[in-house]
Structure formats: structure tokens, C-alpha cells
N, C-alpha and C. Protein backbone atom coordinates (compact mmCIF):
# COMPACT_ATOMS: atom_id res chain seq x y z
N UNK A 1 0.82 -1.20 0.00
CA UNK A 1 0.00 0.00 0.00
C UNK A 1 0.85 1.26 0.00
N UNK A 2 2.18 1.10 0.88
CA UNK A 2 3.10 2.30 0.65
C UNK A 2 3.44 2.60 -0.53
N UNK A 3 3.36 2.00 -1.79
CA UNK A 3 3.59 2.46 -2.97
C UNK A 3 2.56 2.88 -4.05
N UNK A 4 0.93 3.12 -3.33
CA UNK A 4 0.30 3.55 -3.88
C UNK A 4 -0.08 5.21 -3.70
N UNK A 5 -0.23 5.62 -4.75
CA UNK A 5 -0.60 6.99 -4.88
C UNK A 5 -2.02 7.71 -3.90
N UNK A 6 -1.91 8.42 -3.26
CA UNK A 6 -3.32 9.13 -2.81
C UNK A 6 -4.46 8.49 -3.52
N UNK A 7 -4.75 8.95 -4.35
CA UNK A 7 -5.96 8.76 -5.91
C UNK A 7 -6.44 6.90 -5.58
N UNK A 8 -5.15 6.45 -5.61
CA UNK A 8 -5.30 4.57 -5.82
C UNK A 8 -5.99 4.36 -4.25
N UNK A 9 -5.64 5.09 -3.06
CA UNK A 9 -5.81 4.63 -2.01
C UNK A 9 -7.55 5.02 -1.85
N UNK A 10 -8.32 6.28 -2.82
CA UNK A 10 -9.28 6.39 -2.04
C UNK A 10 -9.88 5.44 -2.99
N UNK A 11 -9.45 4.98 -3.85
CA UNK A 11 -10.29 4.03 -4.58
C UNK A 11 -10.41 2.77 -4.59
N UNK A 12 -9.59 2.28 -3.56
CA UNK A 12 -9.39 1.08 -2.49
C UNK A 12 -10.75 1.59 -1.54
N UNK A 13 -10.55 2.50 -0.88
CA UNK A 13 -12.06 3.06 0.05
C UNK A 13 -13.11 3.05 -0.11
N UNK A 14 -13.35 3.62 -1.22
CA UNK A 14 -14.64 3.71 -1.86
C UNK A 14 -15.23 2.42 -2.21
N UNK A 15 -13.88 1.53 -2.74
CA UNK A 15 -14.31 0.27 -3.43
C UNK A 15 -15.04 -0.80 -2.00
N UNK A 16 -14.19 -0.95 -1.32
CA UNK A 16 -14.78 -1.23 0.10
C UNK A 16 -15.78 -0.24 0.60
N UNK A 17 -15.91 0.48 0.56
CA UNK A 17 -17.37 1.09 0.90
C UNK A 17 -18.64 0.54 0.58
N UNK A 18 -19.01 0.85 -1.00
CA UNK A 18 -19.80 0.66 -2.23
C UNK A 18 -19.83 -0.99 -2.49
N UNK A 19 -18.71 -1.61 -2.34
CA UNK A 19 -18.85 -3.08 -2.84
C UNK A 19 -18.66 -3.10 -4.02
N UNK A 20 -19.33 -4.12 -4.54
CA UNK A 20 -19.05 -4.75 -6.11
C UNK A 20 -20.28 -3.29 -7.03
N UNK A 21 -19.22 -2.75 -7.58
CA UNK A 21 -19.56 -0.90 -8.89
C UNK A 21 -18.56 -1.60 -9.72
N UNK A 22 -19.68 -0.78 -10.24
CA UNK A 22 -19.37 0.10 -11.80
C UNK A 22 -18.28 1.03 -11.65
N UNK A 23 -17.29 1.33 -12.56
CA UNK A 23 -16.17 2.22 -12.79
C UNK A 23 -16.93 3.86 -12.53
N UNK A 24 -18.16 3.81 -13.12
CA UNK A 24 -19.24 5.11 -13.34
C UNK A 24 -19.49 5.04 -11.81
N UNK A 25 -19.77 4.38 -10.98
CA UNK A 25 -20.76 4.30 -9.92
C UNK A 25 -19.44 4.55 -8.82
N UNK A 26 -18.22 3.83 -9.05
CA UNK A 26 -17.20 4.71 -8.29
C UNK A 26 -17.07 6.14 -8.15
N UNK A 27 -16.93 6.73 -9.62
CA UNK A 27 -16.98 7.57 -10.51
C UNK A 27 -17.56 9.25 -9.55
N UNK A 28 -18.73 8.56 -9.52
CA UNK A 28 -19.73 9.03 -8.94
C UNK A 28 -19.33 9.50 -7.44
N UNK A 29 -19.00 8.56 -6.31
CA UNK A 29 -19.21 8.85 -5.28
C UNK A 29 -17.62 9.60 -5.23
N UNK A 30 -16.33 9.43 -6.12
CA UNK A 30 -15.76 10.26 -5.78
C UNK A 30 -15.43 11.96 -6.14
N UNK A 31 -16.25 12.02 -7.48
CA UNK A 31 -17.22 13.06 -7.83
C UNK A 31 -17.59 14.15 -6.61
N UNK A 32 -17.95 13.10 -5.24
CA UNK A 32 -18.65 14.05 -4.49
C UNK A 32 -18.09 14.57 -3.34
N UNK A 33 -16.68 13.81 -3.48
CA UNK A 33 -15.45 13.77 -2.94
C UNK A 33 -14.73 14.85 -3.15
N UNK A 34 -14.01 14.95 -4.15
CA UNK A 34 -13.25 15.87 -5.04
C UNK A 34 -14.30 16.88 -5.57
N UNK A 35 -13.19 18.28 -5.42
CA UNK A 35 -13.76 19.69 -6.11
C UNK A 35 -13.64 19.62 -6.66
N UNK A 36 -13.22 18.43 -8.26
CA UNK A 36 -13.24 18.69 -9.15
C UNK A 36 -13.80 17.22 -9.45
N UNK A 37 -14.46 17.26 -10.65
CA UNK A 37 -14.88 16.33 -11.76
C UNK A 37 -13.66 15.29 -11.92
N UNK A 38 -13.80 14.01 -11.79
CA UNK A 38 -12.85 13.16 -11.86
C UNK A 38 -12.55 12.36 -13.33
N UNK A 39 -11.71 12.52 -13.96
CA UNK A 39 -11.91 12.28 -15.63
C UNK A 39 -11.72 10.30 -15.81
N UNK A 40 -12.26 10.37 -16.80
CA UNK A 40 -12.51 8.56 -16.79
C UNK A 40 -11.11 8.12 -17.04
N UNK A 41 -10.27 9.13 -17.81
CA UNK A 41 -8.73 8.31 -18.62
C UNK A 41 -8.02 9.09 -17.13
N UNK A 42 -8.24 9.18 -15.99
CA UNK A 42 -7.83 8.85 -14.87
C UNK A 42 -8.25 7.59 -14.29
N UNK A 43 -9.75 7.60 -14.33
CA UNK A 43 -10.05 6.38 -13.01
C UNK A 43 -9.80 5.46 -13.42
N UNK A 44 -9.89 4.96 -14.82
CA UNK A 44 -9.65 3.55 -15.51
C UNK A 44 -8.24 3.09 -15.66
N UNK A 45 -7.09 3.67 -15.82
CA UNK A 45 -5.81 3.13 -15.72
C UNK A 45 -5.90 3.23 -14.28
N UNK A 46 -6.13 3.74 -13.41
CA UNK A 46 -5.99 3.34 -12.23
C UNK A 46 -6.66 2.70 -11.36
N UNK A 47 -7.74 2.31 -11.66
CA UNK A 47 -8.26 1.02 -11.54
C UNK A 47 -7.57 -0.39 -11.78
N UNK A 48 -7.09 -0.46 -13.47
CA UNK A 48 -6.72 -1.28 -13.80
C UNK A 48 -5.35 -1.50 -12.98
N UNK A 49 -4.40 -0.65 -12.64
CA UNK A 49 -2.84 -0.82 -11.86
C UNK A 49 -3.57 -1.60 -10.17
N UNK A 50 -4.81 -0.80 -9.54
CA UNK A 50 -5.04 -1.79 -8.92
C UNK A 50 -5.60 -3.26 -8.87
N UNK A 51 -6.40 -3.73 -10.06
CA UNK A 51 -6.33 -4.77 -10.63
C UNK A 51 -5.19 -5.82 -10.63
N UNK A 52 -4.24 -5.08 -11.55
CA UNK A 52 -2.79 -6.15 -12.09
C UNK A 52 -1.71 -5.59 -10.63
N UNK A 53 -2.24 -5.28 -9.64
CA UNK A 53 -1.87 -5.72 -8.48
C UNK A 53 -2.29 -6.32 -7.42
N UNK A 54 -3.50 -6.92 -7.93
CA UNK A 54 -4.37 -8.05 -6.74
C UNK A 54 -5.53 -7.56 -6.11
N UNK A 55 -5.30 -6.06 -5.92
CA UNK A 55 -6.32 -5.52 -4.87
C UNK A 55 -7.48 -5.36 -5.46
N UNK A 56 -7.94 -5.33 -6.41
CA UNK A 56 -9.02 -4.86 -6.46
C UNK A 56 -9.04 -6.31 -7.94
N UNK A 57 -10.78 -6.71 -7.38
CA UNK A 57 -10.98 -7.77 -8.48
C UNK A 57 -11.96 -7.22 -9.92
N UNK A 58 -11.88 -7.76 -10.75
CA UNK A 58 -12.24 -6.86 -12.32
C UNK A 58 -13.09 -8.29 -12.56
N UNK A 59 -14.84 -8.07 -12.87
CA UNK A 59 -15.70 -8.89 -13.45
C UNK A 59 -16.38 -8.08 -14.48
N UNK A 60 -17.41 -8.80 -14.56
CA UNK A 60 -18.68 -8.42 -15.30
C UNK A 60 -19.77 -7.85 -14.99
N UNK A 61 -20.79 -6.78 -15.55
CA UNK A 61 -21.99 -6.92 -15.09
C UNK A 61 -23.09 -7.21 -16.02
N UNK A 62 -22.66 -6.71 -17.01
CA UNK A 62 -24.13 -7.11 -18.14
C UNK A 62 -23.15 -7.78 -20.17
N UNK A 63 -21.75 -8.19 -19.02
CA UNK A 63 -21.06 -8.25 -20.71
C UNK A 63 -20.49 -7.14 -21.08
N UNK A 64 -20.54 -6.03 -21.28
CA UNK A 64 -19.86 -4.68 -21.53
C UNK A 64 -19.93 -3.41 -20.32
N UNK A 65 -20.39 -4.04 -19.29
CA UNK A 65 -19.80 -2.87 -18.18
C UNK A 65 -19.15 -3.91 -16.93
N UNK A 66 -17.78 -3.12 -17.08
CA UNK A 66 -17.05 -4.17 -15.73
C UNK A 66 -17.45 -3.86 -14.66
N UNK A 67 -17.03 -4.46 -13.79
CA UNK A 67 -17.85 -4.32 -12.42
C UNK A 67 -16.27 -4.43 -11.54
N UNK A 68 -16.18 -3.52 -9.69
CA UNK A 68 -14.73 -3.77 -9.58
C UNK A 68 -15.28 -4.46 -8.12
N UNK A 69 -14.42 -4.96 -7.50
CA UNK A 69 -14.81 -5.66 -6.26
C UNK A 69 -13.52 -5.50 -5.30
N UNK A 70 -13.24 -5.01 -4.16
CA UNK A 70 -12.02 -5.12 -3.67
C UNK A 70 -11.87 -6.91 -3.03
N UNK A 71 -10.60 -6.91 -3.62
CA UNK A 71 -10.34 -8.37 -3.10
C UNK A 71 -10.25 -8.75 -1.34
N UNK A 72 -9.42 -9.81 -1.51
CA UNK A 72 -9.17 -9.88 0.36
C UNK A 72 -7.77 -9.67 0.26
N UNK A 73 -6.85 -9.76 -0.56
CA UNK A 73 -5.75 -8.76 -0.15
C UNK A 73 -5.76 -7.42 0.04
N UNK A 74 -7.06 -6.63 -0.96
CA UNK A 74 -7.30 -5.06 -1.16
C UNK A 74 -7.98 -5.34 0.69
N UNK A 75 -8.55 -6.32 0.76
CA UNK A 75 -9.16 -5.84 2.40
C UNK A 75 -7.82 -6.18 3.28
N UNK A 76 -7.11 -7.10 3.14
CA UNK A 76 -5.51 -6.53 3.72
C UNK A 76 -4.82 -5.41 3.96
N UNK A 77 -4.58 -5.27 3.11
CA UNK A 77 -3.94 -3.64 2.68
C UNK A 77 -4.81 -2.60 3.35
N UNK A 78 -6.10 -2.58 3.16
CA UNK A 78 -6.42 -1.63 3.79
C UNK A 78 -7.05 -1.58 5.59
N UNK A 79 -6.71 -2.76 5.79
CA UNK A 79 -6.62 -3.09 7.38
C UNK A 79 -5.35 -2.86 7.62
N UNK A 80 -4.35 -2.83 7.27
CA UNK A 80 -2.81 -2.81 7.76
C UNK A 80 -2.32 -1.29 7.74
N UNK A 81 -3.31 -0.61 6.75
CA UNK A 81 -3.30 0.89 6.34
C UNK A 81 -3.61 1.34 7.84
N UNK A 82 -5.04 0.72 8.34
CA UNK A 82 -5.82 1.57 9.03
C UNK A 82 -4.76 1.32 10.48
N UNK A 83 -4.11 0.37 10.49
CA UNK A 83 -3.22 -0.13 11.77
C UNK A 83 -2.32 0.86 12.10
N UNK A 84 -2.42 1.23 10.75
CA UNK A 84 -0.82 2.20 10.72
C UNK A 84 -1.04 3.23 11.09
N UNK A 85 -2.28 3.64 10.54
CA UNK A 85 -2.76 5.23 11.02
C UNK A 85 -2.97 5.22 12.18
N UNK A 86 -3.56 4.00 13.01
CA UNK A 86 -4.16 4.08 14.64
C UNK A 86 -2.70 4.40 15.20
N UNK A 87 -1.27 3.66 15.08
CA UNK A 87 -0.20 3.63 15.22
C UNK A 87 0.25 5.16 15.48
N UNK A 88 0.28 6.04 14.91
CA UNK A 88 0.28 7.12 14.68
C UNK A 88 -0.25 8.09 15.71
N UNK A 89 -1.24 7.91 16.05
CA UNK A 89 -2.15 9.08 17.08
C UNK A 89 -1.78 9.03 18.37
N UNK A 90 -1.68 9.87 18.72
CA UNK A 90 -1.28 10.18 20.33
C UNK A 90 -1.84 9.35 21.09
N UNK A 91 -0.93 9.08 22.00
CA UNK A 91 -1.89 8.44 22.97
C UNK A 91 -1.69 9.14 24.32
N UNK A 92 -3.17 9.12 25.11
CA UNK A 92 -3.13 10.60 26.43
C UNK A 92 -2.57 9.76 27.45
């Protein structure tokens, strides 16, 4: 996960949020995220780098719209993320 970009990490989040979406339906909720409009020839290569790195799984939904699913390594990664951050905070 340390070698993923900001962008890749909230889309690990979202993907675990939302569950099994649409690239559009990601699209969407980080849309509401970001002050700006999120462009597709962003989310889709970076989708796919999390793909052809395990975390995130790439199906079908109707034959021509993929569907993304975070895997159980993407739910690894982002439990070991959240360890790290608890790691981090003061303690009183």
C-alpha cells in the first residue's frame, strides 16, 4: 500500500465502501469527494494498476460494463493501512 498513490488509495475506500460498482458508480461517489470532476482516462488506468496488483478484483456486469470488487488482499492492505494510522495518534 506504501507504494500507492493518494488517488489509488481512495479508490481502495470507496471500493470497500460501495462493494461490487461500476467504474461510473465509483466515478460518482468520488465526484462528491473531489472539487473537481474526476476524468474517466484517470479512473480507468488506475483502476486497472489496482487490478494487475491483486487488490481490487475486475468482473462483469451485463457483458460490456465491468464491475470492480475489492479483493481480500485489497481488504488486507487496507486493514494494515488503518493499523498504521491508529499507530500514529497520540496516545493521552
Amino acid at each position: 500500500m506504501e507504494d500507492l498513490n493518494a488517488f489509488q488509495r481512495d479508490l481502495l475506500y470507496v471500493n470497500e465502501s460501495v462493494g461490487e460498482a461500476s467504474g461510473l458508480e465509483i466515478k460518482d461517489v468520488l465526484d462528491s469527494h473531489y472539487d473537481e470532476e474526476i476524468d474517466t482516462s484517470r479512473l480507468y488506468p488506475n483502476l486497472d494498476e489496482l487490478v494487475d496488483r491483486g487488490l481490487i478484483d475486475k468482473g462483469s456486469i451485463d457483458g460490456r460494463t465491468n464491475s470492480y470488487t475489492l479483493s481480500e488482499e485489497g481488504h488486507q492492505a487496507l486493514a494494515a493501512r488503518r493499523e498504521w494510522e491508529e499507530s500514529l495518534k497520540p496516545t493521552d
